[in-house]
Protein backbone atom coordinates (compact mmCIF):
# COMPACT_ATOMS: atom_id res chain seq x y z
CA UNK A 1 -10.24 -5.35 -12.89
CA UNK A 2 -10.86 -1.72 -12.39
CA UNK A 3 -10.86 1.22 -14.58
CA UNK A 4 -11.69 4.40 -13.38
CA UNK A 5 -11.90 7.92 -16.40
CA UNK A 6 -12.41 11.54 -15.38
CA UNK A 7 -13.77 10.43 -12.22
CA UNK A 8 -14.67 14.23 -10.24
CA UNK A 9 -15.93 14.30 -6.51
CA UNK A 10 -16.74 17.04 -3.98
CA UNK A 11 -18.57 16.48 -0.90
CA UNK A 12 -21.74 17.99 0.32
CA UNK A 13 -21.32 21.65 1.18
CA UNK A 14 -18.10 21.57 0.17
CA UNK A 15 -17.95 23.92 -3.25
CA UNK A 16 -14.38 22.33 -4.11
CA UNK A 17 -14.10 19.23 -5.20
CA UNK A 18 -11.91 16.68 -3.39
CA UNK A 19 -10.93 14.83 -6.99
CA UNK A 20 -10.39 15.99 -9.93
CA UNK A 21 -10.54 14.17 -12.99
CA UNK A 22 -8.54 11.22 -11.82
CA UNK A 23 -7.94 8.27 -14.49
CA UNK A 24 -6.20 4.85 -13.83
CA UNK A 25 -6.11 1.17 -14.69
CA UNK A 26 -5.25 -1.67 -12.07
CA UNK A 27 -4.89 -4.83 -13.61
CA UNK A 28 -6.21 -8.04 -12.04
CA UNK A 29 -3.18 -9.75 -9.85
CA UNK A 30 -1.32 -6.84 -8.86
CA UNK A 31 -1.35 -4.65 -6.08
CA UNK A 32 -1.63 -1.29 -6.99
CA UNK A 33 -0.64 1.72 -4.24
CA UNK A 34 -2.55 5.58 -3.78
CA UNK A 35 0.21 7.39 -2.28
CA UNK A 36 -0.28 10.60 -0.55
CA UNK A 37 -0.27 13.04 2.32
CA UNK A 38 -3.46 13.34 4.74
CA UNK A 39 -6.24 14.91 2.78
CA UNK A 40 -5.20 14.31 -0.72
CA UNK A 41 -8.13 12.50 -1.85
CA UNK A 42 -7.09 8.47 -1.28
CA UNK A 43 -9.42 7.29 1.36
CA UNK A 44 -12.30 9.30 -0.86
CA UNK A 45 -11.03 7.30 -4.08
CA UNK A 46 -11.15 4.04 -1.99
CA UNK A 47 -14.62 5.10 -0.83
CA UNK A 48 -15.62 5.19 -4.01
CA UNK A 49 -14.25 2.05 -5.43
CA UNK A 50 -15.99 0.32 -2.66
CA UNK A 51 -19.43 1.63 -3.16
CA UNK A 52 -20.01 3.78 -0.55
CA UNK A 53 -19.66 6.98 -1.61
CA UNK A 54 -21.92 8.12 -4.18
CA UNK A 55 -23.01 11.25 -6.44
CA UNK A 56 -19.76 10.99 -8.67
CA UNK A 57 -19.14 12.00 -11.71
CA UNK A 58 -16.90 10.35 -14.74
CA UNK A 59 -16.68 6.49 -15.33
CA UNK A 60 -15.72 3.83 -12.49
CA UNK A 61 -15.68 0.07 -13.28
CA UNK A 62 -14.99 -2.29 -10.79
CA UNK A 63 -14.87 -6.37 -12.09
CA UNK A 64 -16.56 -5.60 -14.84
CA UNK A 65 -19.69 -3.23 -13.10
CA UNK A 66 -20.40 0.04 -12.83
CA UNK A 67 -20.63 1.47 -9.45
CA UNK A 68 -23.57 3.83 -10.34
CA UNK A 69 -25.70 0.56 -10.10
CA UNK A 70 -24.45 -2.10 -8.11
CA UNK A 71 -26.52 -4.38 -5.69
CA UNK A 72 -25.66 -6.83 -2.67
CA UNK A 73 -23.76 -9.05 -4.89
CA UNK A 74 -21.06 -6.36 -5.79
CA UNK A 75 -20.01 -7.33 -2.28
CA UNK A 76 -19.04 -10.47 -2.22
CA UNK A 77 -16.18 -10.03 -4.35
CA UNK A 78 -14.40 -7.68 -2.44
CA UNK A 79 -12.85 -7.56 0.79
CA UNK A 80 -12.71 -4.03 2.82
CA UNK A 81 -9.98 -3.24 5.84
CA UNK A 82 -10.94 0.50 6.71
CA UNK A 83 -7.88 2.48 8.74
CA UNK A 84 -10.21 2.36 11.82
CA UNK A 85 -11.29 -1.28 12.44
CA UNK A 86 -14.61 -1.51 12.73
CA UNK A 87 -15.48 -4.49 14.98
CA UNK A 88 -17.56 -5.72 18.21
CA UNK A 89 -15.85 -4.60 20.83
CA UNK A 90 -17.91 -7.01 23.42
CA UNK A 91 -17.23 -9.89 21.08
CA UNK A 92 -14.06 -12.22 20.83
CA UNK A 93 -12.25 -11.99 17.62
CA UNK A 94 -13.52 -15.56 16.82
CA UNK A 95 -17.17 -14.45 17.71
CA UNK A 96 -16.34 -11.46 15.44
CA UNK A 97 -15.31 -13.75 12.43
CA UNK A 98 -17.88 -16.28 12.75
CA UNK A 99 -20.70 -12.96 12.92
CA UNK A 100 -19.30 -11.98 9.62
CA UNK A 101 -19.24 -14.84 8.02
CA UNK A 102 -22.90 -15.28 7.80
CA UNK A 103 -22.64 -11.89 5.81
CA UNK A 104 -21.68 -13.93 2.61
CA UNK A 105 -23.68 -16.70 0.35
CA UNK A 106 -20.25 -18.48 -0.50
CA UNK A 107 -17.80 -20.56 1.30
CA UNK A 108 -15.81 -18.46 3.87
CA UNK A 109 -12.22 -19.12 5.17
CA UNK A 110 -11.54 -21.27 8.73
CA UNK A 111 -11.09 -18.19 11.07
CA UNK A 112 -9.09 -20.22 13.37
CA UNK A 113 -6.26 -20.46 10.59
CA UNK A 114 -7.04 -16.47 9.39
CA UNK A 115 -6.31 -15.64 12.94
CA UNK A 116 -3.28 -18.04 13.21
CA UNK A 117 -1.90 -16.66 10.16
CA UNK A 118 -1.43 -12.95 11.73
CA UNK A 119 -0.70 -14.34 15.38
CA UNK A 120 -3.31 -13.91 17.09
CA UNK A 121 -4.49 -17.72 17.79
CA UNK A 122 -3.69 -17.36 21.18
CA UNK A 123 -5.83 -14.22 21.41
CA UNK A 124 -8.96 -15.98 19.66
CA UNK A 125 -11.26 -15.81 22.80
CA UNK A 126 -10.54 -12.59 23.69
CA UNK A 127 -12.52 -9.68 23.81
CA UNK A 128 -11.55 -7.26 21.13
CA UNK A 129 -12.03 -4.67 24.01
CA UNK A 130 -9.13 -5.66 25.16
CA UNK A 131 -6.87 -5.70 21.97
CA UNK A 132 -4.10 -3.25 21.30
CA UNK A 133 -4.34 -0.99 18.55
CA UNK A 134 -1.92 -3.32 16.22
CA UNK A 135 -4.15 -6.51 17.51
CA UNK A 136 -7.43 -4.73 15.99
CA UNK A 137 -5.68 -4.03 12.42
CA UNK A 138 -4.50 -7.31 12.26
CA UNK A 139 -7.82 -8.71 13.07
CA UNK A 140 -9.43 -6.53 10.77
CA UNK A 141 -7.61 -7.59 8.15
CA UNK A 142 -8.42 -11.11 8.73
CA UNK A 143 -11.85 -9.87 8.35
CA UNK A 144 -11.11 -8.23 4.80
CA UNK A 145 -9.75 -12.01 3.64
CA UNK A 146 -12.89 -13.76 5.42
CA UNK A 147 -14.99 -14.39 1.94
CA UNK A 148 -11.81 -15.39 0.40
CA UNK A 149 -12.44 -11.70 -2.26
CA UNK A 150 -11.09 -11.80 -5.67
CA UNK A 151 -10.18 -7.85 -4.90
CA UNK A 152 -8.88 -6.62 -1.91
CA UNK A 153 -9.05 -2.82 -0.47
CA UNK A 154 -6.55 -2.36 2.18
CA UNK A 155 -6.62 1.45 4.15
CA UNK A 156 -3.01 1.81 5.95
CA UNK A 157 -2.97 -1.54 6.32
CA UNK A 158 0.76 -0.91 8.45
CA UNK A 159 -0.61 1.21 11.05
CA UNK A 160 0.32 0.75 14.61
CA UNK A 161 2.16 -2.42 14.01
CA UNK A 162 5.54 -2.54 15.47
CA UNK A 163 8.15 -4.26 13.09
CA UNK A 164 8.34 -7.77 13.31
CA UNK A 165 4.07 -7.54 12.60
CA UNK A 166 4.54 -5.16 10.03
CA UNK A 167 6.76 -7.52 8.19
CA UNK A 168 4.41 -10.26 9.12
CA UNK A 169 0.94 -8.30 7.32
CA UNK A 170 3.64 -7.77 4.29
CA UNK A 171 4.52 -11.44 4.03
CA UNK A 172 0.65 -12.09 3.97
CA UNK A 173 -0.28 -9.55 1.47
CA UNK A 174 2.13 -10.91 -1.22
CA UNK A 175 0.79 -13.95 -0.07
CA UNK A 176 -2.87 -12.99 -1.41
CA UNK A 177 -0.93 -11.79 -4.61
CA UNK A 178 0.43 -15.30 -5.30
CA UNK A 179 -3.10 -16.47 -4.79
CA UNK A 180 -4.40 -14.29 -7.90
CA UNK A 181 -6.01 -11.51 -5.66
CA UNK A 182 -5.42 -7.76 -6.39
CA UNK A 183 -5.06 -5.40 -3.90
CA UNK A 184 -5.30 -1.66 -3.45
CA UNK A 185 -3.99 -0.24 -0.81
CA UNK A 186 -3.82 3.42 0.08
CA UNK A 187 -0.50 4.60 2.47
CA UNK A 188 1.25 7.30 3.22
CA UNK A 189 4.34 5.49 4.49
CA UNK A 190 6.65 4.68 1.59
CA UNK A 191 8.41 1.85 2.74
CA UNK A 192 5.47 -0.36 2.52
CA UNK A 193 4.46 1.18 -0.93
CA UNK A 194 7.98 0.24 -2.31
CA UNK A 195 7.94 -3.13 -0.78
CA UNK A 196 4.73 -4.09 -1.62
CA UNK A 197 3.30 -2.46 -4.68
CA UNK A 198 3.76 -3.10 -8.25
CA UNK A 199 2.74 0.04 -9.42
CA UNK A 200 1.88 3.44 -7.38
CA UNK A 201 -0.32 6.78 -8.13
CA UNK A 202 1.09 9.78 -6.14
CA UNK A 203 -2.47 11.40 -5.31
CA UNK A 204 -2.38 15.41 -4.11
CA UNK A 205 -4.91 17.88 -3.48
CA UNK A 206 -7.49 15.29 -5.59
CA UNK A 207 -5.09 15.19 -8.84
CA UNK A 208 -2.91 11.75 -10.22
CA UNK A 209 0.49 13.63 -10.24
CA UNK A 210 2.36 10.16 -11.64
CA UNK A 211 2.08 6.65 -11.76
CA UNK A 212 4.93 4.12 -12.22
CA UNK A 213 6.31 0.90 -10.77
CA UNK A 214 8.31 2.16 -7.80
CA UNK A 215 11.66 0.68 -9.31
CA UNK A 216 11.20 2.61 -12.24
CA UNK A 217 10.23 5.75 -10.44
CA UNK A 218 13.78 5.38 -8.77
CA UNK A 219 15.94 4.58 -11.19
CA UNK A 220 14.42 7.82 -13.36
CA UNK A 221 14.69 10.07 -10.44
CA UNK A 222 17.92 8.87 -8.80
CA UNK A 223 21.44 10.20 -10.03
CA UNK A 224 23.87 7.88 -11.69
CA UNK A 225 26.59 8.08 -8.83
CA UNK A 226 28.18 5.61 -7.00
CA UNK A 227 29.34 6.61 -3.70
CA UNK A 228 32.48 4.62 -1.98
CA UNK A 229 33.43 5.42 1.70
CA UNK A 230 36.86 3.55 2.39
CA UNK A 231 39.69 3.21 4.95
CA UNK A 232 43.28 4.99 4.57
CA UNK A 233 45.22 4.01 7.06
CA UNK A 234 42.75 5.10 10.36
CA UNK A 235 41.12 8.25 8.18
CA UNK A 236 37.51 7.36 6.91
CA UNK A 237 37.38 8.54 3.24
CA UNK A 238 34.46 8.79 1.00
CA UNK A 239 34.34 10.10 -2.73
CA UNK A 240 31.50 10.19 -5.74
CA UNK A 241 32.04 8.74 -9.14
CA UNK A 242 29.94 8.33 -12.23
CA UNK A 243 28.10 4.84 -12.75
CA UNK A 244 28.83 4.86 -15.84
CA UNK A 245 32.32 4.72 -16.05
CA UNK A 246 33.12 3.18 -12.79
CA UNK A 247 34.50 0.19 -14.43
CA UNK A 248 37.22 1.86 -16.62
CA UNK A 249 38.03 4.77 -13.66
CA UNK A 250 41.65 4.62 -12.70
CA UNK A 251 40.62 5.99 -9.07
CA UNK A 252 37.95 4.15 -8.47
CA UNK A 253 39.98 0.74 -9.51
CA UNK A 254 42.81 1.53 -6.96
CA UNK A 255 40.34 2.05 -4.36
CA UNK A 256 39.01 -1.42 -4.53
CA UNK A 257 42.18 -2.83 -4.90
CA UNK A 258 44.40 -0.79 -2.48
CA UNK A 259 41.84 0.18 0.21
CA UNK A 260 39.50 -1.32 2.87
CA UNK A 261 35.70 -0.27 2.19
CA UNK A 262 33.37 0.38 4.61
CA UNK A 263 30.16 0.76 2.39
CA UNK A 264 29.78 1.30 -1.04
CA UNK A 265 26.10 2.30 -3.18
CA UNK A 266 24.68 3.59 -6.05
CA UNK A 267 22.78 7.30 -5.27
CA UNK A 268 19.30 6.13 -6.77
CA UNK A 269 16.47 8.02 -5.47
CA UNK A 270 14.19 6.94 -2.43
CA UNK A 271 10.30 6.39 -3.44
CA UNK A 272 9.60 9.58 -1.09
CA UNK A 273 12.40 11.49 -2.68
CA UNK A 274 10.49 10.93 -6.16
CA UNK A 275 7.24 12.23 -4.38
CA UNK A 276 8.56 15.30 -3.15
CA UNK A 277 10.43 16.22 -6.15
CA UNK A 278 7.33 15.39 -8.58
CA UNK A 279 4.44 17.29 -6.49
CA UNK A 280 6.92 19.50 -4.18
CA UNK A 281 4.70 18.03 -1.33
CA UNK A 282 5.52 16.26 2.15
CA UNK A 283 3.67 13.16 3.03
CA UNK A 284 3.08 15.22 6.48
């Protein structure tokens, strides 16, 4: 679906180069995740996967084409939800769907039922003027799924989206997943990489520092402990024991059986934990 090798960038007037020799596969059906603090070159490697940015150097195919000649038709196989939603404010959201739609030569998507999908039926007619900040990202990504794309780019797709609508967008982007669709998205908010992505590339200061599947990233990061926090008599407790060995560990056995527990978990890394420890980096 796309494969991108020693793919260098640097913008004009700018002697360094924002990327550096990145290479990476993403395979058609998953969704694949950049991962990476503000300015660390994943908006630029979208920008480039999409077509806009040009002047690259190193090899970038994208279903099949190369992006240092693509035409109009390039376009109509992927679907584009930029971190800033770029819309008509004066328009409705359905005026705003049905003026994109005549952007395409194929059969679009009902945008009644794209709306409905992320909640915002009820909010068809209305001006996207007046649409919160979460409103607009959910709109815009009903824009992105409009032309029903084999390949979808997704820029923070989370932001500004208070909880019950950031579960919502999640549902619906494993949702194009199950339809065949790949997806890139580019995040700096873990949570949504490691519930969403099947594989991740931690990108800083324009370099691929590591890409994995997120479980696998944990599990080979994290420490084999399990940690037990338990009642005796009204003192809370809490001790460490290997993984390992839990099983055949005299102490850990009477706890269980002699003991009320409160909470009890392995010590496996966090996805951000893995980030900070492989690139000594923040996602600040």
């Amino acid at each position: 679906m796309i494969r991108v090798k020693d793919l260098h960038f640097a913008y004009p007037g700018n002697d360094n180069n924002t990327l550096n020799g990145l290479s990476f596969q993403i395979q058609e059906g998953e969704i694949f995740g950049f991962l990476g603090p503000s300015g660390a070159g994943k908006s630029t490697t979208q920008k480039i996967l999409i077509g806009i940015l040009k002047n690259f150097s190193g090899e970038v195919l994208v279903n099949s084409q190369n992006l240092q000649a693509v035409d109009s038709n390039f376009y109509e196989a992927i679907g584009v939800a930029f971190e800033t939603p770029n819309l008509y404010s004066k328009f409705t959201a359905l005026e705003n769907l049905s003026f994109f739609r005549n952007f395409y030569s194929g059969e679009c998507r009902d945008p009644l039922e794209l709306l409905a999908a992320v909640g915002l039926e009820n909010d068809a007619n209305v001006r996207v003027s007046d649409y919160s900040k979460g409103m607009k990202v959910r709109l815009n990504f009903c824009r992105s799924l409009l032309h029903d794309p084999k390949l979808i780019f997704l820029d923070e797709p989370t932001a500004g989206l208070d909880p019950v609508n950031l579960r919502k967008m999640e549902t619906l982007i494993l949702a194009e997943k199950s339809r065949g669709k790949t997806v890139c998205i580019t995040t700096h908010d873990m949570h949504v990489a490691d519930t969403l992505c099947d594989r991740v590339a931690f990108i800083v200061d324009g370099h691929i520092k590591l890409i994995d599947e997120p479980r696998a990233l944990k599990l080979q990061h994290g420490e084999r402990l399990l940690e037990i926090e338990y009642r005796e008599k009204e003192t809370l407790k809490k001790e460490t024991f290997s993984l390992d060995d839990a099983g055949e560990n005299t102490a850990f056995i009477n706890i269980i059986k002699n003991h009320y527990i409160e909470t009890l978990h392995s010590r496996e890394a966090s996805l951000e934990d893995v980030f900070v420890k492989t690139t000594g980096r923040t996602l600040a």
